[in-house]
Protein backbone atom coordinates (compact mmCIF):
# COMPACT_ATOMS: atom_id res chain seq x y z
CA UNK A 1 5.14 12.55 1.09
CA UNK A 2 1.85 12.07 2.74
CA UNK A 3 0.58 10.50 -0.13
CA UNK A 4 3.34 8.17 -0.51
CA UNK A 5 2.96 6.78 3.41
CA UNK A 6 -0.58 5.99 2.77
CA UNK A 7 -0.03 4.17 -0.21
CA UNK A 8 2.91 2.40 1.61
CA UNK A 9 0.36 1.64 4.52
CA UNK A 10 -2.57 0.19 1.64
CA UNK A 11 0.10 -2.05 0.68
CA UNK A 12 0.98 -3.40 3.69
CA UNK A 13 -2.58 -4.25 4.86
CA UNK A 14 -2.99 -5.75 1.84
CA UNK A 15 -0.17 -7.75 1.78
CA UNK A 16 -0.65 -8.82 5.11
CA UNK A 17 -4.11 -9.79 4.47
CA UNK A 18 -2.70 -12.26 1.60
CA UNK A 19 -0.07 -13.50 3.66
CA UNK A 20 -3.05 -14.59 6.05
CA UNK A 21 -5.55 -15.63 3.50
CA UNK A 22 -2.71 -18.05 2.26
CA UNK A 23 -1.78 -19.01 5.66
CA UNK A 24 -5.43 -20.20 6.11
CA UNK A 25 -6.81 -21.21 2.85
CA UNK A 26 -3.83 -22.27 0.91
CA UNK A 27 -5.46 -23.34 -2.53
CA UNK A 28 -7.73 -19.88 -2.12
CA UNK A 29 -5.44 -17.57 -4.42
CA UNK A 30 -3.81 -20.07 -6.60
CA UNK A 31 -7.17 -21.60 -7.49
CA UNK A 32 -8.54 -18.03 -8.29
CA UNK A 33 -5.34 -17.72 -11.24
CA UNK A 34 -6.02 -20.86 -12.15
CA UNK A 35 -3.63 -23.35 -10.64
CA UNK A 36 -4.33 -26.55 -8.88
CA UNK A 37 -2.34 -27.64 -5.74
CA UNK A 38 -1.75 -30.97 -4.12
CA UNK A 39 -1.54 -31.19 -0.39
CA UNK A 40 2.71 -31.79 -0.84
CA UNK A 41 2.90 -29.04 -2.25
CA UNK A 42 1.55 -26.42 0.68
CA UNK A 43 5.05 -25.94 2.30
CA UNK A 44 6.03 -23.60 -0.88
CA UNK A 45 2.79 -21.53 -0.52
CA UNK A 46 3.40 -21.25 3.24
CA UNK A 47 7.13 -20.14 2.05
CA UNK A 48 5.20 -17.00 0.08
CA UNK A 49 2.89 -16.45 3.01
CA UNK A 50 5.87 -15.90 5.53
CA UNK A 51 7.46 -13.75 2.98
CA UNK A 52 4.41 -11.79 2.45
CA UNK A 53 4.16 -11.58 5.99
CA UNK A 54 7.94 -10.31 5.88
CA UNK A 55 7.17 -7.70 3.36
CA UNK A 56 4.01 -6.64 5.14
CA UNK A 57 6.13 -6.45 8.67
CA UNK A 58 8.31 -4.11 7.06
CA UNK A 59 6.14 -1.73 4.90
CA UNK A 60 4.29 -1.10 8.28
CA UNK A 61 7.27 -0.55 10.52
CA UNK A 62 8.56 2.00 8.05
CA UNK A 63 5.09 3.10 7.79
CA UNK A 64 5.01 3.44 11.74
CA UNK A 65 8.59 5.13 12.12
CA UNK A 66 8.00 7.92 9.51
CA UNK A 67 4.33 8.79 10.90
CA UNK A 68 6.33 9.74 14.02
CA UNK A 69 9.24 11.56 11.80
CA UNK A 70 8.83 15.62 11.75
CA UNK A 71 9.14 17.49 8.69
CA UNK A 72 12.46 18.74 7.73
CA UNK A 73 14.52 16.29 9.49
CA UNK A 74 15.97 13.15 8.61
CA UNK A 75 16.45 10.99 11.47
């Protein structure tokens, strides 16, 4: 289980460090794959960024609840 929580925690940083890396340099990870963006079309990577954001928000708050969880009960 320990193993599992770290992982979880790994993702979230990492997600949350896309979510800001798009938030700040929107053509940064699309131009890496390969794709070219106008300046119109921003408001649909900012729509990924606040849902990586999301998903990062989450993965950490479970991350935070369980570190506090004992073993053996399921609260």
């Amino acid at each position: 289980m320990r193993t599992l929580r770290a992982v979880f925690f790994v993702h979230g940083l990492i997600t949350l460090a896309g979510a800001v890396v798009l938030t700040a340099f929107p053509t940064a990870i699309p131009s890496a794959v390969g794709i070219t963006l106008e300046r119109s079309d921003y408001l649909l990577v900012y729509l990924v960024a606040a849902a990586e954001l999301a998903v990062a928000v989450l993965v950490i708050a479970w991350w935070a609840a369980r570190r506090h969880q004992t073993y053996g009960t399921n609260r």
